[in-house]
Protein backbone atom coordinates (compact mmCIF):
# COMPACT_ATOMS: atom_id res chain seq x y z
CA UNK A 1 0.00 0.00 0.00
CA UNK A 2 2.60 2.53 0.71
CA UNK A 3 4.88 1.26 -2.43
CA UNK A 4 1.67 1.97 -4.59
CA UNK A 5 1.16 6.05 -2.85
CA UNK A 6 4.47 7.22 -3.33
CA UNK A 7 4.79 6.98 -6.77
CA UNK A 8 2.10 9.59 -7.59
CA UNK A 9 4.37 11.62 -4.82
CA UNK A 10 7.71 11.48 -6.72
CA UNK A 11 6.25 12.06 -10.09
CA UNK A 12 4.55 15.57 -8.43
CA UNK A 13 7.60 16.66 -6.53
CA UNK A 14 10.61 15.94 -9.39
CA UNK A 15 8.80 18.97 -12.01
CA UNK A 16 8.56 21.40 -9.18
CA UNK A 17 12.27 20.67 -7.63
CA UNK A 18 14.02 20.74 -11.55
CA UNK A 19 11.89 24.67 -11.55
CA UNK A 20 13.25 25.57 -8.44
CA UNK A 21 16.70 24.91 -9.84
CA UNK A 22 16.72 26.24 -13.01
CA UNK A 23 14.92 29.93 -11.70
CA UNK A 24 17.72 30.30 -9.35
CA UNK A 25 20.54 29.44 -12.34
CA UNK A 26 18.64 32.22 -14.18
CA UNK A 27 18.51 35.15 -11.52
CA UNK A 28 22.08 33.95 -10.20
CA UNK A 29 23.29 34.42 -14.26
CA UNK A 30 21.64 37.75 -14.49
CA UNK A 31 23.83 39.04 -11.22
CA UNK A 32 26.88 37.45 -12.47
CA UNK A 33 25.92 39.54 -15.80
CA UNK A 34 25.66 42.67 -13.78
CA UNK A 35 28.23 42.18 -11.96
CA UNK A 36 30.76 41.61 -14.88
CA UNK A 37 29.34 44.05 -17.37
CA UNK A 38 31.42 46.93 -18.28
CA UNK A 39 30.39 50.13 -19.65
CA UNK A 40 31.17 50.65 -22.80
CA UNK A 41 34.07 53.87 -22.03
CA UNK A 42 36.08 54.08 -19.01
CA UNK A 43 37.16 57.64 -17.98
CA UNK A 44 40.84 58.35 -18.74
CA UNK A 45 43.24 57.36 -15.90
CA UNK A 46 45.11 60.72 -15.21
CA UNK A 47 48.26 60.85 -13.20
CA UNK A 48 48.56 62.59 -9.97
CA UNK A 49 50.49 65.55 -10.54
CA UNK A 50 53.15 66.66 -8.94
CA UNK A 51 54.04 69.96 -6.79
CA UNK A 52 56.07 71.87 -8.86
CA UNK A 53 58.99 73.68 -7.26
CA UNK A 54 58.47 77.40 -5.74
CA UNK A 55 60.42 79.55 -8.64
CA UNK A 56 59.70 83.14 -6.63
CA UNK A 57 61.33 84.15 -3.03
CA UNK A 58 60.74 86.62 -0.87
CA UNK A 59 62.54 90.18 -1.01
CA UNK A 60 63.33 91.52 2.18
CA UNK A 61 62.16 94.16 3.03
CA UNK A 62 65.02 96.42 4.40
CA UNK A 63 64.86 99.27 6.89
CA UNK A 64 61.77 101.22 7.67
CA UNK A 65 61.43 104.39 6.55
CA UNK A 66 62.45 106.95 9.15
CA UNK A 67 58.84 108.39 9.80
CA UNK A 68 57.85 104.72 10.27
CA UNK A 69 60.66 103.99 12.53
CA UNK A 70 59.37 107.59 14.64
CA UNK A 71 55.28 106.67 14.31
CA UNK A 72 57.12 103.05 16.15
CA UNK A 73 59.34 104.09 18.50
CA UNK A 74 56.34 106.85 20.21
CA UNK A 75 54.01 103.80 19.97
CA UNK A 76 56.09 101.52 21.99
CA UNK A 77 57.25 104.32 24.14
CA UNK A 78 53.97 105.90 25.35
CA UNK A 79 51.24 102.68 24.93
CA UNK A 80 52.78 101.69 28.64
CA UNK A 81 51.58 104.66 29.97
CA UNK A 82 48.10 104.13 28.95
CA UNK A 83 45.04 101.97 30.87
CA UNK A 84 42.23 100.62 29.79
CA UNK A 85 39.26 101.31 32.42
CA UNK A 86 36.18 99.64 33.24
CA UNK A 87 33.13 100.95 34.96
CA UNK A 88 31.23 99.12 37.24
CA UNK A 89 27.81 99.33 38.29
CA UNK A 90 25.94 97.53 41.63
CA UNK A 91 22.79 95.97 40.31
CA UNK A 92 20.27 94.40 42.87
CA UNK A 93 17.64 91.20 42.19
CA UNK A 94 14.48 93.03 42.90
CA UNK A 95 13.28 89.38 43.90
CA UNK A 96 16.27 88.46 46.28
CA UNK A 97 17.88 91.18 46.82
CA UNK A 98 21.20 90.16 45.73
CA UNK A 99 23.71 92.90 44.83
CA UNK A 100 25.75 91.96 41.58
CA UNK A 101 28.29 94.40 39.86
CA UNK A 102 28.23 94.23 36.53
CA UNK A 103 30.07 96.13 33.88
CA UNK A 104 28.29 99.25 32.75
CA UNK A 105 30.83 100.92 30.15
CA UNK A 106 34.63 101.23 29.26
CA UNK A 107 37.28 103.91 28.04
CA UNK A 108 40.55 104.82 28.56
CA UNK A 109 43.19 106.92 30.42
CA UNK A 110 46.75 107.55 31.31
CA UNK A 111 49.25 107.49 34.21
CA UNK A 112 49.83 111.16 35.05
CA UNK A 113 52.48 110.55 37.83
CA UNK A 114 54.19 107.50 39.57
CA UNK A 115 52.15 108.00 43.06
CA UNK A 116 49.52 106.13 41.39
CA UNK A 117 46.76 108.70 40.05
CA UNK A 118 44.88 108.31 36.89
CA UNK A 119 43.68 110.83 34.55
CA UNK A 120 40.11 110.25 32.26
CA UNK A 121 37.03 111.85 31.27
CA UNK A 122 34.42 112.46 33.96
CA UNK A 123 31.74 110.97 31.77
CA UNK A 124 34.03 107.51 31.08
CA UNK A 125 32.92 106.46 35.04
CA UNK A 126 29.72 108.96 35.48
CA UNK A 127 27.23 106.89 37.37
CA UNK A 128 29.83 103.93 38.15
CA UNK A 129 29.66 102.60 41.15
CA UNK A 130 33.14 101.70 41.16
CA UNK A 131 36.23 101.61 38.16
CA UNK A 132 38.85 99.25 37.96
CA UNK A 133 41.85 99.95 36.10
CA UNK A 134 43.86 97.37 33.48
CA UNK A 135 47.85 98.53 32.73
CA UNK A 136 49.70 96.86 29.96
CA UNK A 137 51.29 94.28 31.90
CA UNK A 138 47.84 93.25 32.60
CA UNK A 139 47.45 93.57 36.30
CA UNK A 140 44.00 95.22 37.50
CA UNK A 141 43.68 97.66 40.40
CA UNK A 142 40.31 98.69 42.16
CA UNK A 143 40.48 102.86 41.34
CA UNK A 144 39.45 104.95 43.91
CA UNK A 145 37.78 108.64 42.65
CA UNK A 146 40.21 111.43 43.85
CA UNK A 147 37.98 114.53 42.41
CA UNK A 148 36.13 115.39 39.29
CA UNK A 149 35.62 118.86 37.06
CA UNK A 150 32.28 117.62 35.90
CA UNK A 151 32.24 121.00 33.44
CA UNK A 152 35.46 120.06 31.94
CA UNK A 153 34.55 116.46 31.87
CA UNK A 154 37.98 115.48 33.62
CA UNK A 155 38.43 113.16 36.51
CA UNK A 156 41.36 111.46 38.36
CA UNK A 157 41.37 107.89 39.93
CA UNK A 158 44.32 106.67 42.14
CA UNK A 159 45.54 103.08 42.20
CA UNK A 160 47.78 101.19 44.41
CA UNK A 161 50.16 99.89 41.92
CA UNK A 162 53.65 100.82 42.50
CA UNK A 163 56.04 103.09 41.08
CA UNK A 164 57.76 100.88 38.80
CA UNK A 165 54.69 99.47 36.96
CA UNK A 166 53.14 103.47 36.34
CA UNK A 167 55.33 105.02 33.72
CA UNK A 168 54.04 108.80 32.82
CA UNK A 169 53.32 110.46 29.34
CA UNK A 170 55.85 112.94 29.04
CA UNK A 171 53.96 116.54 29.16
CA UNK A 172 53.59 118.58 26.62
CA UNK A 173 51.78 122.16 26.34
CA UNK A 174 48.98 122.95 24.11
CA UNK A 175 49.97 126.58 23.45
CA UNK A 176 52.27 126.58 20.72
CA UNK A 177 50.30 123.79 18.54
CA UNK A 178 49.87 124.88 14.82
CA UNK A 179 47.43 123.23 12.38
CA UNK A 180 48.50 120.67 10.02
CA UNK A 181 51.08 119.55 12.37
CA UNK A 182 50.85 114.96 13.09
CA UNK A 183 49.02 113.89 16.05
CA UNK A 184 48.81 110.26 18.05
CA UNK A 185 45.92 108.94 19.54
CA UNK A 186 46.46 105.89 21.80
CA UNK A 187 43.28 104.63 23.16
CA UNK A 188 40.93 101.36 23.45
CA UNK A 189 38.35 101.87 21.08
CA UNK A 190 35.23 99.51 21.32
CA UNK A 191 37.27 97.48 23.88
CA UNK A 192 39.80 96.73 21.83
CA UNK A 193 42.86 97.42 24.10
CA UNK A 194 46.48 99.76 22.74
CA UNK A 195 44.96 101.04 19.58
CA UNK A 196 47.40 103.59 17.85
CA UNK A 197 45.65 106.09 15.43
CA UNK A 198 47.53 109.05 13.78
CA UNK A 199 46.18 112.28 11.87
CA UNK A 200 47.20 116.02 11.60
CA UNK A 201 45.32 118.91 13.77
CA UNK A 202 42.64 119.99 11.71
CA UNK A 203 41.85 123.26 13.68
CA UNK A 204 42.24 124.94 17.23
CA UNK A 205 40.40 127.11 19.13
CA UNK A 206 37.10 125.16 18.82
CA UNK A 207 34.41 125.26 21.64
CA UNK A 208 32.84 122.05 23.22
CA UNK A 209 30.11 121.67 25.43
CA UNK A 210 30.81 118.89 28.60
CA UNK A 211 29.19 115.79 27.70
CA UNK A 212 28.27 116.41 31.46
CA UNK A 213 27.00 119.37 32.19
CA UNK A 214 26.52 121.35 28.28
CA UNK A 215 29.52 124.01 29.84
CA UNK A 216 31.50 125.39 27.08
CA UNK A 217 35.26 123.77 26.88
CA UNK A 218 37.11 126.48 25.49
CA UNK A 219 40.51 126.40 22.93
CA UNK A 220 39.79 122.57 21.79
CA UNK A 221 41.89 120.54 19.55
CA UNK A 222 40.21 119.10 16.63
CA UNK A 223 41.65 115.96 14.72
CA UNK A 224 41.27 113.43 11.82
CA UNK A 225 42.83 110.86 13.85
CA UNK A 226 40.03 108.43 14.50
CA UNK A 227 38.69 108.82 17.81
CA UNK A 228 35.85 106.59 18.39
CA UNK A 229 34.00 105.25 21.16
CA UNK A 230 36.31 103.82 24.20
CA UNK A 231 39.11 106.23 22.92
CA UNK A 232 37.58 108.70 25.80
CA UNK A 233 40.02 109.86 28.63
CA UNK A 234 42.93 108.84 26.10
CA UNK A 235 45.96 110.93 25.47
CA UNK A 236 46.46 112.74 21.80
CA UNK A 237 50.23 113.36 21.47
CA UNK A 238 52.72 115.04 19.25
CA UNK A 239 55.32 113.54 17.12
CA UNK A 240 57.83 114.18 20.16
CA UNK A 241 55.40 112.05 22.13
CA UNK A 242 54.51 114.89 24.35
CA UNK A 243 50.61 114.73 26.30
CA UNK A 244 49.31 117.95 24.41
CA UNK A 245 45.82 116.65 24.97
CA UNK A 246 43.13 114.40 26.21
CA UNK A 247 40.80 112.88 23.87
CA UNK A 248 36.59 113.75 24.85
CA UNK A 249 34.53 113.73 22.16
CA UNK A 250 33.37 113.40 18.01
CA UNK A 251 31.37 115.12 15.77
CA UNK A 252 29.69 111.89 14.20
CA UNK A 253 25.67 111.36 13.03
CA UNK A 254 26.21 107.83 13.19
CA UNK A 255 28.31 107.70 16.82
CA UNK A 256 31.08 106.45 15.09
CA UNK A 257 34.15 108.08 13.65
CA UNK A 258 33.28 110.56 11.11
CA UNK A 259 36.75 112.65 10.65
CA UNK A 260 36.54 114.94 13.50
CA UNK A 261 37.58 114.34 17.24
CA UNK A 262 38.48 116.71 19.74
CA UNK A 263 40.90 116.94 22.94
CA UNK A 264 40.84 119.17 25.78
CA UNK A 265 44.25 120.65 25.83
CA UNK A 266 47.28 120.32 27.90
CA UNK A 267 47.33 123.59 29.39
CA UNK A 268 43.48 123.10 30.67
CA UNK A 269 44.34 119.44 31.53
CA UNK A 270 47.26 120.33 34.01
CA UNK A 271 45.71 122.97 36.27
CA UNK A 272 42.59 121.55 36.07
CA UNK A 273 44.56 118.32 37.21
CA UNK A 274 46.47 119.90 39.70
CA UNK A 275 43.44 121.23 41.46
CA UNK A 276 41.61 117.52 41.57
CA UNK A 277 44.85 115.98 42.88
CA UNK A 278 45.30 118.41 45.86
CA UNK A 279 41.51 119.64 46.92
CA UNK A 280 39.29 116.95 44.93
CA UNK A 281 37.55 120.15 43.37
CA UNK A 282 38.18 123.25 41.73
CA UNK A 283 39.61 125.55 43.28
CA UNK A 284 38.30 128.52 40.92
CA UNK A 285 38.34 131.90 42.92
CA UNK A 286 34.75 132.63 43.48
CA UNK A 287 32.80 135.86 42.73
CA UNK A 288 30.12 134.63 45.45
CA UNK A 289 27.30 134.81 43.19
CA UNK A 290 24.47 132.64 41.81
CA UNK A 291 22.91 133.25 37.97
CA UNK A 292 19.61 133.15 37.27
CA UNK A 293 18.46 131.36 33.78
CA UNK A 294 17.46 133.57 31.78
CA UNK A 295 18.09 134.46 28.08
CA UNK A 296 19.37 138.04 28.59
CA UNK A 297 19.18 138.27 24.55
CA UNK A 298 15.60 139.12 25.08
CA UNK A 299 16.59 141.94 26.91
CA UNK A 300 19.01 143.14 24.22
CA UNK A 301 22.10 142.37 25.83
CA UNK A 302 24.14 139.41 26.56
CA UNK A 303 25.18 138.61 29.49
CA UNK A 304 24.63 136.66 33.01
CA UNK A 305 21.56 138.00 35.78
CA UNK A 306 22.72 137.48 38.88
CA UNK A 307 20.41 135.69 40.97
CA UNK A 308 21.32 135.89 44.24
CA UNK A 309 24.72 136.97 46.33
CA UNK A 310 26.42 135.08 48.80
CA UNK A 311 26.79 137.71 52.24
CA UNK A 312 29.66 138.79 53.20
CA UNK A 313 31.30 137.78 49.40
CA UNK A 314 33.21 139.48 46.66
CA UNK A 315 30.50 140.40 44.61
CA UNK A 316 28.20 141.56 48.09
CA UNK A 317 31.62 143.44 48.77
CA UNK A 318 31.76 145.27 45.46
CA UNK A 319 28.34 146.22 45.69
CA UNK A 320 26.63 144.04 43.59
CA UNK A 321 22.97 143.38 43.36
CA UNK A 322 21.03 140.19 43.13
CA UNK A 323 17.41 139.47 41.65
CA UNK A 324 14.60 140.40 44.42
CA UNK A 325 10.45 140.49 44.60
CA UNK A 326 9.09 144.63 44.69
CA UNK A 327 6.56 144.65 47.13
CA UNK A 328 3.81 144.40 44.21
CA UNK A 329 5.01 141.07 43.50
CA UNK A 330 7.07 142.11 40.44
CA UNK A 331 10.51 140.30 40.04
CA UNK A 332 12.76 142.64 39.97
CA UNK A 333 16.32 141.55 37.68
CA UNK A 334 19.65 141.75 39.13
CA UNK A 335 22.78 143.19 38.01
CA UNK A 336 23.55 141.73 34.31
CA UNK A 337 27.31 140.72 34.53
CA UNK A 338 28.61 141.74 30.74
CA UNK A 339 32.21 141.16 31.11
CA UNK A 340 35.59 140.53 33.64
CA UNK A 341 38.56 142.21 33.52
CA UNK A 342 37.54 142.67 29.56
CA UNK A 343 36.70 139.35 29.06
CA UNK A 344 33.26 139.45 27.10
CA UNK A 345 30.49 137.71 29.49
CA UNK A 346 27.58 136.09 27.46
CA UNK A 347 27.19 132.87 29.78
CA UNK A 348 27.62 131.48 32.84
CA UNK A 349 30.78 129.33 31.43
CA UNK A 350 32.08 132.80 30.12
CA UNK A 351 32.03 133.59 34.33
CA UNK A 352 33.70 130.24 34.82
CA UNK A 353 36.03 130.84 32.46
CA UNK A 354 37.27 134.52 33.27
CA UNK A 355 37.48 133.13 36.89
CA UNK A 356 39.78 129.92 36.33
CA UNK A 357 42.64 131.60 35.77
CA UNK A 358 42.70 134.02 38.52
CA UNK A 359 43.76 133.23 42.32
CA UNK A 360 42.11 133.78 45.37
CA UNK A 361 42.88 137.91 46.70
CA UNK A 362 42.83 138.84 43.13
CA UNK A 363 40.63 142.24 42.10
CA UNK A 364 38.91 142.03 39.11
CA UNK A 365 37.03 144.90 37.29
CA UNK A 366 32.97 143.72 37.22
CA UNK A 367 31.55 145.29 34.38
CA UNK A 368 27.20 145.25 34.84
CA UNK A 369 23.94 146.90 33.18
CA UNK A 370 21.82 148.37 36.37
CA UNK A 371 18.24 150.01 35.28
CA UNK A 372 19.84 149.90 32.08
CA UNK A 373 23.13 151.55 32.48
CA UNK A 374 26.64 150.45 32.34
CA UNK A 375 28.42 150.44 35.91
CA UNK A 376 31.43 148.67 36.74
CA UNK A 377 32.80 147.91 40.71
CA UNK A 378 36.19 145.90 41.39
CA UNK A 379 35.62 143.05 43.15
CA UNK A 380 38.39 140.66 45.71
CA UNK A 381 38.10 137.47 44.80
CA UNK A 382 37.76 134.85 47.57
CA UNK A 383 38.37 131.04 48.07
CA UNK A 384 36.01 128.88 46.28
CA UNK A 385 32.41 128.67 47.90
């Protein structure tokens, strides 16, 4: 019985194993095909070339022209004596009441003398809490404010670095500058520390108001040399490497440098300087006297109504008369100060100005319009008020 049911079996399963067989010989022969095919072009076989020899050499490049060699030697000469100063500002959490002090601006400024004190622009650390001072040898020092001429936007700082790491800029005076003459600004410009800029001095005699308080800054410099922002507080030198100014301020719609800076100059800087370093303050002879703000132009004159007078002071002295109340209620105008010692008076800086010069004891010839007349008194001036 089994003998007779198999051979049905193997007659069914012999066809389907000899199809199984010969489909696999025919897909294995097409991948064999593929496999072995080539295309019909091969791309050329290129050689790898080979680096030719250098034919062309450098030519040296010989000595530097003497003005180079100059423009070098006051660059590596002066850039020691100037800092790089950061302002810092105490912020607190309004939620925990954590104090942190962050940095609120940057500028620059310049050893003035090996005791440690620091000369910049007011307005570099206005509203700082505290500065801190970077030299070139990279060391930082807490500053500590010695005084401040907020109208001549000047200040000095004092660190406690010693002698042999504050070299000075050699001084230089501002009085016998000429136009067209080179100039050197060293400074740190957008935080970008020992930045040397050079350019002629395009004018003098320019007037500046304090980025502080609008006063007039008399006898300016004004440059080309790019002065931009962070170059504030920064020294402007001549080609003998002489301090013959202190860089403030631009003349720039965008903010940025547009071809004209200016410096307060060296003969402002130093008694200005002098005065910080020895009282903290001014120390301006005062007329005793308070102006009232009032545009005197309206009145057809120029000049400075004084508003009140301090008792007992030069200008109460010389006779002088402040602004008062008739007993109708009308205001009645004080004196109109119209000049000092011939010095034309058309502001209250042209008061400041006339006075900064002079020395406590000194008598000065107060010319003033009274009901409309022309009087003049001579007036002692006293220590500053």
């Amino acid at each position: 019985m089994g003998d007779h049911m198999a051979g049905p079996r193997q007659l069914f399963l012999y066809p389907l194993l000899l199809g199984l067989v010969l489909g696999a010989g025919f897909f294995l022969g097409l991948g064999w095909t593929a496999d072995t095919a080539q295309p019909e072009s091969q791309p050329a076989v290129r050689p790898v070339a080979q680096p030719t020899e250098v034919t062309q050499s450098v030519t040296p490049r010989g000595d530097l022209d003497s003005s180079e060699r100059s423009t070098i030697d006051l660059f590596e000469s002066s850039s020691p004596s100037v800092v790089y100063i950061t302002s810092l500002t105490d912020r607190r959490n309004l939620w925990t009441l954590d104090v942190t002090r962050i940095e609120s601006g940057t500028g620059s400024g310049f050893v003035w003398d090996q005791r440690g004190h620091i000369v910049t622009n007011w307005h570099v650390i206005l509203g700082a809490t505290t500065a801190r001072v970077t030299l070139t040898d990279q060391s930082q020092w807490d500053a500590r404010l010695v005084g401040y001429a907020a109208e001549k936007d000047l200040a000095v700082l004092h660190i406690e670095a010693s002698a042999g790491q504050l070299q000075p800029i050699t001084l230089g005076t501002s009085d016998d500058l000429r136009v067209g003459q080179s100039v050197y600004a060293i400074g740190n410009p957008f935080g970008l520390d020992s930045t040397l800029t050079t350019g002629v001095i395009s004018a003098l005699g320019r007037e500046i108001n304090s980025q502080v308080t609008g006063a007039e800054i008399r006898n300016v410099i004004q440059t080309d040399a790019a002065i931009n922002p962070g170059n504030s507080g920064g020294p402007l030198l001549d080609s003998a490497g002489r301090r013959i100014g202190v860089n403030t301020s631009i003349v720039s719609p965008s903010g940025a440098y547009a071809g004209v800076g200016f410096a307060i100059p060296a003969d402002t800087v130093r008694w200005v300087v002098d005065d910080l370093i020895g009282f903290g303050q001014l120390q301006r002879p005062s007329l005793g006297i308070e102006p009232l703000t009032i545009n005197t132009r309206r009145l057809g004159v120029d000049g400075v109504v004084v508003r009140s007078i301090a008792e007992g002071g030069a200008a109460d002295l010389a006779g002088l008369r402040g602004t008062s109340r008739a007993r109708n209620g009308r205001i009645v105008l004080g004196d109109i100060i119209t000049a000092i010692d011939g010095d034309q008076i058309s502001s209250w800086g042209d008061v400041l100005q006339a006075l900064e010069q002079r020395q406590t004891g000194e008598v000065v010839a107060v010319r003033f319009i009274r009901d409309g007349e022309q009087q003049q008194a001579q007036a002692r001036l006293q220590p500053p008020q």
